[in-house]
N, C-alpha and C. Protein backbone atom coordinates (compact mmCIF):
# COMPACT_ATOMS: atom_id res chain seq x y z
N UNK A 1 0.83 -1.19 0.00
CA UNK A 1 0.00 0.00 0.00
C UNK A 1 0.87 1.25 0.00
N UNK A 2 0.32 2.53 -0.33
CA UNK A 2 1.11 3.73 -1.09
C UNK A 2 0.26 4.74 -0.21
N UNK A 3 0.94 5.58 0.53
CA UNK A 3 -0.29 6.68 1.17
C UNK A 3 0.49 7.53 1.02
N UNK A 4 -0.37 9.23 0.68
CA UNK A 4 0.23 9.92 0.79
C UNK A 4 -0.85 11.31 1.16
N UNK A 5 -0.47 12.56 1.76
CA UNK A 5 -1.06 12.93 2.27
C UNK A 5 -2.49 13.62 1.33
N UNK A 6 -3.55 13.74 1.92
CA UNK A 6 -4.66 14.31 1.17
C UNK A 6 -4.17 15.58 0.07
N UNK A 7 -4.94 15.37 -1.42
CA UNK A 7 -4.64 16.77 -1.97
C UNK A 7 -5.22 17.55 -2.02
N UNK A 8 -7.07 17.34 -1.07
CA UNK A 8 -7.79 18.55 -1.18
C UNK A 8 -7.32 19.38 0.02
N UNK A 9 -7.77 18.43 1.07
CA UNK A 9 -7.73 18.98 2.56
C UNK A 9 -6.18 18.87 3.24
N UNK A 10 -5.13 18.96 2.23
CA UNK A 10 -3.48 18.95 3.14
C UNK A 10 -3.36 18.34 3.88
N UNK A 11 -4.05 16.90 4.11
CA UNK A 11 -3.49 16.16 5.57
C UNK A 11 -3.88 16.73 6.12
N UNK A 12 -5.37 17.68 6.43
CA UNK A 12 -6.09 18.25 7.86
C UNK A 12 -7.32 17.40 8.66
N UNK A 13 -7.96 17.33 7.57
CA UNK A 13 -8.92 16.20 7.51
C UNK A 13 -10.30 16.90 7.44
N UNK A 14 -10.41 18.06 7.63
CA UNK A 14 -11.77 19.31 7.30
C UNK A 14 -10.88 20.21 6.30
N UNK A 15 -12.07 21.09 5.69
CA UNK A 15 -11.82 21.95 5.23
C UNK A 15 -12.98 23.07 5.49
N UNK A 16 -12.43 24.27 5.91
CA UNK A 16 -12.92 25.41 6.63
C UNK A 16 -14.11 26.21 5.34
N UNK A 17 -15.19 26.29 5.57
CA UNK A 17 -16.12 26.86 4.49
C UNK A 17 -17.17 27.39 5.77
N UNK A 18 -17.94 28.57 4.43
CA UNK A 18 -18.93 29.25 4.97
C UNK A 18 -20.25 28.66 4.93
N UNK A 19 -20.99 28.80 5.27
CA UNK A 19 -22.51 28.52 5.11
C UNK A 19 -23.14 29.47 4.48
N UNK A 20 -23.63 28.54 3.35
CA UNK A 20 -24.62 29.67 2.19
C UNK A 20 -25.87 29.86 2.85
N UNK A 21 -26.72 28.68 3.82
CA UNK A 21 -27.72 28.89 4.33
C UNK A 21 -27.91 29.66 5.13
N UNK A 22 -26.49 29.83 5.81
CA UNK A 22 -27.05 30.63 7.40
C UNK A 22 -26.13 31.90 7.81
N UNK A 23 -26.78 32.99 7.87
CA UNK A 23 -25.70 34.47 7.31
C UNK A 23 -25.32 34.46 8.56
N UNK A 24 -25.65 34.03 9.59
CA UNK A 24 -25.27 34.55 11.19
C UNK A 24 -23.54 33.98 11.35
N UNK A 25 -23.32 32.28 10.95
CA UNK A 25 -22.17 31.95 11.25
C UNK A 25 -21.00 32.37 10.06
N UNK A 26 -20.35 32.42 10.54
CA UNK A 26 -18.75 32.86 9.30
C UNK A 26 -18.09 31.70 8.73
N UNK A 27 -17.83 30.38 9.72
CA UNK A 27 -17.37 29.37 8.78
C UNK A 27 -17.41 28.61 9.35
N UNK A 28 -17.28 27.17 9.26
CA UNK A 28 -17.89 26.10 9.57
C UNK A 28 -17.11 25.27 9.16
N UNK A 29 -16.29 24.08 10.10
CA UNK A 29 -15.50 22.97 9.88
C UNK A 29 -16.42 21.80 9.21
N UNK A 30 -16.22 21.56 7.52
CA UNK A 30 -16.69 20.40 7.17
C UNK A 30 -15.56 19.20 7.01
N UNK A 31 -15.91 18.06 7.21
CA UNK A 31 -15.17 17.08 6.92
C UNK A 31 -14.75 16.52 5.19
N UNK A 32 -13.36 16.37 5.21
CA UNK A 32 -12.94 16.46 3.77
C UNK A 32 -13.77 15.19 3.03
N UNK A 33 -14.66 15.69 1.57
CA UNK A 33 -15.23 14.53 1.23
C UNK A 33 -14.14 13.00 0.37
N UNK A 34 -13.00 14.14 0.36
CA UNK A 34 -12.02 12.78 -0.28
C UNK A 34 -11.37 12.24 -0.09
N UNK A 35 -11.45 12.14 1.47
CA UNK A 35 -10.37 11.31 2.13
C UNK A 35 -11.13 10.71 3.68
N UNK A 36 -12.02 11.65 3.69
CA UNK A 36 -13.33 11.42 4.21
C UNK A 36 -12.77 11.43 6.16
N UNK A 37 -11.64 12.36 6.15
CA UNK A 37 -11.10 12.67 7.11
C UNK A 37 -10.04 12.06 7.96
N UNK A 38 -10.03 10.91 6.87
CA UNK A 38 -8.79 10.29 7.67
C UNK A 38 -6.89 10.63 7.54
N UNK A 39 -7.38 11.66 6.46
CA UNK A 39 -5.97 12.89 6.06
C UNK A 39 -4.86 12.23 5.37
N UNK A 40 -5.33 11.00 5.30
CA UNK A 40 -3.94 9.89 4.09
C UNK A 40 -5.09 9.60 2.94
N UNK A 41 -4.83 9.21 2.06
CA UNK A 41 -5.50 8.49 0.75
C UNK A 41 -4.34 7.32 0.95
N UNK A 42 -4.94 6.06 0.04
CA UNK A 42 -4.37 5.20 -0.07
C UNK A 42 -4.28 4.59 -1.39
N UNK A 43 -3.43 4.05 -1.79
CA UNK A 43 -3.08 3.65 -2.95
C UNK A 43 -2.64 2.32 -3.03
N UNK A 44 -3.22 1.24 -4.29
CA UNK A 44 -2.34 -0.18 -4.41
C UNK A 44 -1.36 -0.07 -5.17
N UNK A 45 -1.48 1.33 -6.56
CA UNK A 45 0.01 1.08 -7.21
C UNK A 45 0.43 2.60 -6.92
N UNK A 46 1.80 2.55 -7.41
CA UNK A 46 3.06 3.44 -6.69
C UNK A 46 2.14 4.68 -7.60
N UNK A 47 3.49 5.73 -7.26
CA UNK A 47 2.83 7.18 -7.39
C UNK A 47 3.39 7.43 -9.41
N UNK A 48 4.55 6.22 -9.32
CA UNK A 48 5.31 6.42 -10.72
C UNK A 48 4.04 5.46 -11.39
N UNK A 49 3.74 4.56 -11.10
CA UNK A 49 2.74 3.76 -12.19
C UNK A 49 1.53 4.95 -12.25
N UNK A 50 1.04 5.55 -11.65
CA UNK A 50 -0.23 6.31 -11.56
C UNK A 50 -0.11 7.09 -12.54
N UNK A 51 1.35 8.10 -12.64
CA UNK A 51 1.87 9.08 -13.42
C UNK A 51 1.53 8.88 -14.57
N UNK A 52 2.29 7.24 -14.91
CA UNK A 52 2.44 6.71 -16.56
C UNK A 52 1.57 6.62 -17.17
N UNK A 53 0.29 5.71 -16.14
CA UNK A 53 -0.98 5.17 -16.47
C UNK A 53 -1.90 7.08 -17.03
N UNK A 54 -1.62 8.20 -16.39
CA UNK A 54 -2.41 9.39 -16.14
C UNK A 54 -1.85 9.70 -17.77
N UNK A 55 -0.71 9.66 -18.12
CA UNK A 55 0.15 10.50 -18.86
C UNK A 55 -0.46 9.32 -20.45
N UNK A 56 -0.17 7.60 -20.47
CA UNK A 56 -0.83 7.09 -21.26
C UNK A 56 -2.71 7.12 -21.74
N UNK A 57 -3.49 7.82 -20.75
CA UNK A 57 -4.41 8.28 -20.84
C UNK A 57 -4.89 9.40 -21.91
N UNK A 58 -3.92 10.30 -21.28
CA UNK A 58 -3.83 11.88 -21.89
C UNK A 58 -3.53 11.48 -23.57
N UNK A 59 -3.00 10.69 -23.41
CA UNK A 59 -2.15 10.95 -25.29
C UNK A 59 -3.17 10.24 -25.89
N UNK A 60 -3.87 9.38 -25.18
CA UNK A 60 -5.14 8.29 -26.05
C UNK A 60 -6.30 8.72 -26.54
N UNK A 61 -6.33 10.41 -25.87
CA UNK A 61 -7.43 10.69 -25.78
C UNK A 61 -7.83 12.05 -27.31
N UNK A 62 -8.52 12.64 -27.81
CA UNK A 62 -8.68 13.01 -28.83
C UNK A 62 -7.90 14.34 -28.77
N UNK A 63 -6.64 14.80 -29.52
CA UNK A 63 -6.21 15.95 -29.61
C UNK A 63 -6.60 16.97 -29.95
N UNK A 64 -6.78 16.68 -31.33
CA UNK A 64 -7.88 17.80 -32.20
C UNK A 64 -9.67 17.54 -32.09
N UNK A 65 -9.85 18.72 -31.48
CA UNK A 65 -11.38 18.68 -31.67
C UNK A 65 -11.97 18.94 -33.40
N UNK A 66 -13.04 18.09 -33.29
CA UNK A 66 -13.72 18.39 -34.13
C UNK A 66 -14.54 19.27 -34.46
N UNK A 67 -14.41 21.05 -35.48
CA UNK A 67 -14.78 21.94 -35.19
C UNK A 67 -16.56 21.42 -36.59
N UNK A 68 -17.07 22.36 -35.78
CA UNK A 68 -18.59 22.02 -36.67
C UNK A 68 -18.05 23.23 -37.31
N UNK A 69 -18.82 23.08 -38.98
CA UNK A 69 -18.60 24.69 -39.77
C UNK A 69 -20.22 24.21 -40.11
N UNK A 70 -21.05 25.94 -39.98
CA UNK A 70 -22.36 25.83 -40.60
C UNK A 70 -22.43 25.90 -41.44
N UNK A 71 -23.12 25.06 -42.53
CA UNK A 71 -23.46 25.08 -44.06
C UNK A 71 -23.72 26.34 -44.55
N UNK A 72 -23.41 26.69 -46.22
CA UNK A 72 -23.49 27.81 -46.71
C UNK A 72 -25.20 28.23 -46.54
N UNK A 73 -25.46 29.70 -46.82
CA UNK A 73 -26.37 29.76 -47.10
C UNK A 73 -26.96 29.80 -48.34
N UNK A 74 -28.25 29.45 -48.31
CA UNK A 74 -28.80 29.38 -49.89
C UNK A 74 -29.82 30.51 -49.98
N UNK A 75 -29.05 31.73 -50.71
CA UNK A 75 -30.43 32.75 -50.76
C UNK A 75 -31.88 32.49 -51.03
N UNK A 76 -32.28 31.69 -52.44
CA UNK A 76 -33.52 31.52 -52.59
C UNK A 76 -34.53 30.39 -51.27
N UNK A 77 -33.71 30.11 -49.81
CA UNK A 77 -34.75 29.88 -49.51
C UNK A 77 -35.06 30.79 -48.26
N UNK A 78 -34.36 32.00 -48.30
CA UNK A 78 -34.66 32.94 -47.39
C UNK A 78 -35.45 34.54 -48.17
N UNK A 79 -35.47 34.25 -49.77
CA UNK A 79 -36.44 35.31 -49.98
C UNK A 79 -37.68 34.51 -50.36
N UNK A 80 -38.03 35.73 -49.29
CA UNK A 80 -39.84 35.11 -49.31
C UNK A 80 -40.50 36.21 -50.20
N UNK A 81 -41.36 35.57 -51.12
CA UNK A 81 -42.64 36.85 -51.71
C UNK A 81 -44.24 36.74 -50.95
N UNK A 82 -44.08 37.92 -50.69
CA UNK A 82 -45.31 37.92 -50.37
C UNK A 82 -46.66 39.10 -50.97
């Protein structure tokens, strides 16, 4: 096993936020949802396989987007007689 410290909450295990509901308090200790407070994450493969696996991802994935172009317009079906 591979632990290393949380990357949302720094190894604190909360992270300090305000309350949108309630204007009276200023901030409010919530518990970190991604580590779920225990301030390590854990890992089965190393931090170098994660890298490779992250980095072989990235290149697999589509470089160039596919841009849409809108079709020309055709005057005669935008003059109308009336």
């Amino acid at each position: 096993m591979y632990f290393e410290a949380c990357t949302k909450c720094f190894g604190v295990g909360y992270i300090v936020a305000t309350d949108s509901f309630n204007s009276n308090s200023d901030k409010i200790k919530k518990v970190c949802g991604k580590c779920k407070g225990e301030k390590i994450l854990n890992y089965k493969t190393s931090p170098q396989k994660r890298k490779y696996l992250k980095a072989r991802q990235a290149k697999m994935r589509i470089q160039i987007p596919i841009r849409w172009t809108p079709p020309e317009k055709i005057q005669e079906e935008y003059d109308q007689e009336y």
